[in-house]
Protein backbone atom coordinates (compact mmCIF):
# COMPACT_ATOMS: atom_id res chain seq x y z
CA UNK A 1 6.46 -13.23 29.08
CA UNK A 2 6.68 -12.09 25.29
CA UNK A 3 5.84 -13.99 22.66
CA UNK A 4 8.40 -14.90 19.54
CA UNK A 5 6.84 -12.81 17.42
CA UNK A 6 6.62 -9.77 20.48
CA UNK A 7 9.94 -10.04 20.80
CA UNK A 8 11.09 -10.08 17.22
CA UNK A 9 9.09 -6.76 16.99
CA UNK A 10 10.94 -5.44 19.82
CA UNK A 11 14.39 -6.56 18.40
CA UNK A 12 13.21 -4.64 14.91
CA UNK A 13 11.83 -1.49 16.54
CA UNK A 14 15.40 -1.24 18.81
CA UNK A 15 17.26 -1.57 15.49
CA UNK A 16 15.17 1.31 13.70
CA UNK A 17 15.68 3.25 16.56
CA UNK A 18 19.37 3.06 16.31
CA UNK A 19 19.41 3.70 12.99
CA UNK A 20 17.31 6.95 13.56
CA UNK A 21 20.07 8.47 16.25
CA UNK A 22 23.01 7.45 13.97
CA UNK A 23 21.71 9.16 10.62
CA UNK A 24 21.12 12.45 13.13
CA UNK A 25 17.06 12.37 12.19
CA UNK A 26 14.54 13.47 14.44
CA UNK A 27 12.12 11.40 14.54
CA UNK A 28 9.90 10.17 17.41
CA UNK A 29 10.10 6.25 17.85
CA UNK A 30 6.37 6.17 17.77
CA UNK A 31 6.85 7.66 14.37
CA UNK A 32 8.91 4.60 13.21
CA UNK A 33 5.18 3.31 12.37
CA UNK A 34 6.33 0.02 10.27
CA UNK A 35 8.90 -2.31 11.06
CA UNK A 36 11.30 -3.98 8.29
CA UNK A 37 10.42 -7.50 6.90
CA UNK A 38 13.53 -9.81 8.61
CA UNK A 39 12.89 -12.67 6.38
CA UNK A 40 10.90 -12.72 2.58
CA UNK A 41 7.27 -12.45 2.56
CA UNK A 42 6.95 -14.67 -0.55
CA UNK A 43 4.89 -17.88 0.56
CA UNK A 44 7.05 -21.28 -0.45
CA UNK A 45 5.68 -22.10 -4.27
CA UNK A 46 3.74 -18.89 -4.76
CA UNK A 47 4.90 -16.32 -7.46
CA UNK A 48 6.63 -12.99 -6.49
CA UNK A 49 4.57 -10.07 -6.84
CA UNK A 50 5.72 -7.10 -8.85
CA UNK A 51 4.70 -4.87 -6.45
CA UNK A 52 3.86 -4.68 -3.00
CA UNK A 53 0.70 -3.21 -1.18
CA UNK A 54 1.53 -1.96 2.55
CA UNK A 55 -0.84 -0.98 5.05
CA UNK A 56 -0.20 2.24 6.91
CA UNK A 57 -2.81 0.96 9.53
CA UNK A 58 -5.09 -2.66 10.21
CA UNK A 59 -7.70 -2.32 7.68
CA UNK A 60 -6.76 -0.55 5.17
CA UNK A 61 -7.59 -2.50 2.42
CA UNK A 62 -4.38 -4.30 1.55
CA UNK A 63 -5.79 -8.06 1.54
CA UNK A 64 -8.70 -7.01 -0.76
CA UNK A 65 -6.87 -5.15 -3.24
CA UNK A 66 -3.70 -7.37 -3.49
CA UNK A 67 -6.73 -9.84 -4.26
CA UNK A 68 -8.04 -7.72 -7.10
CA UNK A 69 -4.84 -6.62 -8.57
CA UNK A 70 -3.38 -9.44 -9.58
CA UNK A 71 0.79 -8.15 -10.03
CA UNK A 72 0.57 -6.83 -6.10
CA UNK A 73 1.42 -8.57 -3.10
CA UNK A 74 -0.02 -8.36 0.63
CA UNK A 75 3.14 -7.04 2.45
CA UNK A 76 0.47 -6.32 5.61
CA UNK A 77 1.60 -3.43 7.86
CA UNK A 78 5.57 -3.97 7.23
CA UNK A 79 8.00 -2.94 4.50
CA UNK A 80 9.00 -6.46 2.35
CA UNK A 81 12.54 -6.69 2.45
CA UNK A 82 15.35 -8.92 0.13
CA UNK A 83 12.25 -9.15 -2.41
CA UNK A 84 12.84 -9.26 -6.34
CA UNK A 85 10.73 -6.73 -6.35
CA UNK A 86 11.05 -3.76 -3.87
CA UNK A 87 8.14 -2.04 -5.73
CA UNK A 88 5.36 -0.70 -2.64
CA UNK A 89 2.52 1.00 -2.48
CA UNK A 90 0.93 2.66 0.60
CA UNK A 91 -2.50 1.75 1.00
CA UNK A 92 -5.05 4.05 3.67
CA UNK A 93 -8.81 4.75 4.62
CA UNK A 94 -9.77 8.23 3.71
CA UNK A 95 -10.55 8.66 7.63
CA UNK A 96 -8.65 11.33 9.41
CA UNK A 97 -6.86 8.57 11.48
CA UNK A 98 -5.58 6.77 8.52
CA UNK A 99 -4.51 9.86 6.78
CA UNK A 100 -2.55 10.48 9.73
CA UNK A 101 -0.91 7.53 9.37
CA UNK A 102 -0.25 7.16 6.09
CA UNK A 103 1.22 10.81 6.64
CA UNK A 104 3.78 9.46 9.49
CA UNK A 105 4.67 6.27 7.18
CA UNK A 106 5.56 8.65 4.22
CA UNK A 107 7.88 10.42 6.38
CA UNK A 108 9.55 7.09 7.63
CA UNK A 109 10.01 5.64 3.99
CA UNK A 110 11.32 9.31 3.08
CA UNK A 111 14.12 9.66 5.64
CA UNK A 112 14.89 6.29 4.58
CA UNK A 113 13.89 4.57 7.57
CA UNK A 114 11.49 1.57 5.27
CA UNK A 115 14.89 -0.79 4.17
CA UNK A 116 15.66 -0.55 0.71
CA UNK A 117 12.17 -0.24 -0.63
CA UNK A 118 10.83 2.40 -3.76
CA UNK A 119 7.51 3.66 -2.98
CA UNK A 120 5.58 4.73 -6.24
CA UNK A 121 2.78 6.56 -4.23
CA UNK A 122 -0.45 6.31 -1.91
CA UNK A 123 -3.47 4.23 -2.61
CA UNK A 124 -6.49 6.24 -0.55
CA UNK A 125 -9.25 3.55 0.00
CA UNK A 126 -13.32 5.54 0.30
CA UNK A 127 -14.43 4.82 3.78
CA UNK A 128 -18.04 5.84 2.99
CA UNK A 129 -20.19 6.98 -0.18
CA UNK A 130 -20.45 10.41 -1.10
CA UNK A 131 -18.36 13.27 -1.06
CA UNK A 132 -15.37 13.42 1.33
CA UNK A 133 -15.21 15.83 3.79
CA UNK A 134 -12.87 19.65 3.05
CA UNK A 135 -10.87 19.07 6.34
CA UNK A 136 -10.11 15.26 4.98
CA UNK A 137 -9.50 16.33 0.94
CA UNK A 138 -6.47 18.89 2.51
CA UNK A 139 -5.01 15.85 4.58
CA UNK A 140 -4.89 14.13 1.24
CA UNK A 141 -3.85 17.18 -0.88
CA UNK A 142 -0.97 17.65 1.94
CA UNK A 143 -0.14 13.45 1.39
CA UNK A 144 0.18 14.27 -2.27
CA UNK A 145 3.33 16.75 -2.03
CA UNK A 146 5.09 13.88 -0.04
CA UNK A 147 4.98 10.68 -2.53
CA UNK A 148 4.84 10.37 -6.06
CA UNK A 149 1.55 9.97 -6.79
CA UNK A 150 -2.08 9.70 -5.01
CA UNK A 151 -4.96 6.90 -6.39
CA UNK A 152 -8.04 7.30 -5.03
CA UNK A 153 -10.39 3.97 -4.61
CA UNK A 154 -13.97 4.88 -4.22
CA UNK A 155 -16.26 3.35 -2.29
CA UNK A 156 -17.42 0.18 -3.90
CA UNK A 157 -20.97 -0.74 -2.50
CA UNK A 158 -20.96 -3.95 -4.70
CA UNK A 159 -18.05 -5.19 -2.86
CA UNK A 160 -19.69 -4.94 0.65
CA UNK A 161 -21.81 -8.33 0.05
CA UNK A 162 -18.82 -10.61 -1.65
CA UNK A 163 -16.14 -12.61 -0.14
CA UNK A 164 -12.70 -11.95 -1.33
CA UNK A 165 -12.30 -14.99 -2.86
CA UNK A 166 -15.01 -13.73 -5.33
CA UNK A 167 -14.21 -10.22 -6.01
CA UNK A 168 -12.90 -9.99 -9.91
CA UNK A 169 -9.41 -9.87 -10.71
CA UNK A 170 -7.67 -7.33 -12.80
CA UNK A 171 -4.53 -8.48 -14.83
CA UNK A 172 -2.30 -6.35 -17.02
CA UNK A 173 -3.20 -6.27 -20.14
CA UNK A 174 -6.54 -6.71 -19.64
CA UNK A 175 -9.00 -4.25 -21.37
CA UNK A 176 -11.12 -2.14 -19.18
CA UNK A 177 -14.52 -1.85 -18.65
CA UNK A 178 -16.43 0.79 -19.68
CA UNK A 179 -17.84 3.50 -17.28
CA UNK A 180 -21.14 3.09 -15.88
CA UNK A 181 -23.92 3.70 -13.70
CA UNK A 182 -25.34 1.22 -11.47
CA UNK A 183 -23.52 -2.27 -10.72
CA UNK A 184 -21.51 -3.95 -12.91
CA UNK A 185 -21.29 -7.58 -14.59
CA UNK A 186 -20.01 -9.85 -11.73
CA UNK A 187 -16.38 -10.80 -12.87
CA UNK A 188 -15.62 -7.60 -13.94
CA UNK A 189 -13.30 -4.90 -12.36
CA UNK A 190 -14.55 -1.67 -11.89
CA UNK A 191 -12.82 0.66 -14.53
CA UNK A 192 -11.24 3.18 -12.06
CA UNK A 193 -10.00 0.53 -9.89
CA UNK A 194 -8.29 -0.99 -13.47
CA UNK A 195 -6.89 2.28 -14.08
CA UNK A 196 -5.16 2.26 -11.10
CA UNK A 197 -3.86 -1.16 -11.58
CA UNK A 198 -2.91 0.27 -14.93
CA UNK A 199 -0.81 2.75 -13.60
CA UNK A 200 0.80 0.92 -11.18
CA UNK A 201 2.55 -1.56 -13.30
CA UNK A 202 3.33 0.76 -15.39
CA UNK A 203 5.13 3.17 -12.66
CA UNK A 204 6.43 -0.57 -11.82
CA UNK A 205 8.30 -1.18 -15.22
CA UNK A 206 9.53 2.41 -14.81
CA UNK A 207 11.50 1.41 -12.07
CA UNK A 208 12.63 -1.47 -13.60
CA UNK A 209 13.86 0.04 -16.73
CA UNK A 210 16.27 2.40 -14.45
CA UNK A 211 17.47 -0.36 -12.79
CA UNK A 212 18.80 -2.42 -15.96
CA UNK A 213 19.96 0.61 -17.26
């Protein structure tokens, strides 16, 4: 017998799929990668987030980086919907598996198939040190002609011994570190990983500027 929460996916899933044959798109269902948020992913008494980090597979990174950026919110592997803030960004590993699905969840949001959501681009998370493979770099170069823009997070060796509870936090305004070899002060964020934070919230009031307009 399902579960609740088997069946609410089921129930979601059936109603993407509907809306797929009636807006004449061909998609595959097993394209319809995410399902739609059915009720607010806000926790009672916490603050809403200004943006949203989705996962485009289990792993991705979302829960550490939500952590670390402190205006982003862990929307997990759905699209948040009736939010304040509609706001997302797709978050993968730079493996040829979660390129591939980051791909297929690009195309859902795109043929408007993600709710109501505005996706301001891709966050690709370093699975390993080093150089990333040609074959892997085109994946990502194809990725960046379908969203807005591409951050790259690189791997973060210091990061592989704390809890997340103890990674640093970056907030906006807060002045970056400077660039440097070898590990950093704990409590600080690493400067690229600012920059994207940076950026985000910016591309974040963007959007909201058009929307008072």
């Amino acid at each position: 017998m399902d579960s609740p929460g088997e069946q609410v996916d089921v129930e979601q899933n059936t109603a993407q799929e509907e809306e797929v044959q009636a807006k004449g798109i061909v998609v595959h269902p097993s394209k319809l990668k995410l399902p739609v948020a059915a009720t607010s992913r806000v926790a009672p008494g916490e603050d809403d987030p200004a943006v949203w980090l989705v996962g485009a597979h289990g792993g991705a990174g979302v829960s550490t980086l939500s952590h670390v950026l402190a205006p982003a919110g862990d929307a997990g592997m759905m699209w948040p919907s009736g939010e304040r803030s509609m706001c997302c960004v797709l978050v993968c590993r730079s493996t040829a598996m979660g390129l591939e699905d980051a791909h297929d969840v690009l195309i859902q949001a795109r043929n408007g198939l993600a709710g109501d959501v505005v996706v301001l681009g891709l966050v690709v998370v370093a699975d390993a040190p080093g150089r990333t493979p040609k074959t892997l770099e085109q994946k990502i170069a194809v990725l960046s002609q379908i969203t807005q823009k591409v951050w790259r997070v690189p791997y973060i060796d210091q990061w592989r011994g704390e809890m997340r509870e103890d990674l640093p936090v970056w907030v906006p305004g807060d002045e970056l570190a400077r660039k440097r070899r070898g590990r950093l002060p704990p409590g600080v964020v690493p400067p690229v990983v600012g920059e994207i934070g940076q950026e985000i919230f910016t591309s974040f009031q963007r959007v909201m500027r058009k929307v008072r307009m």
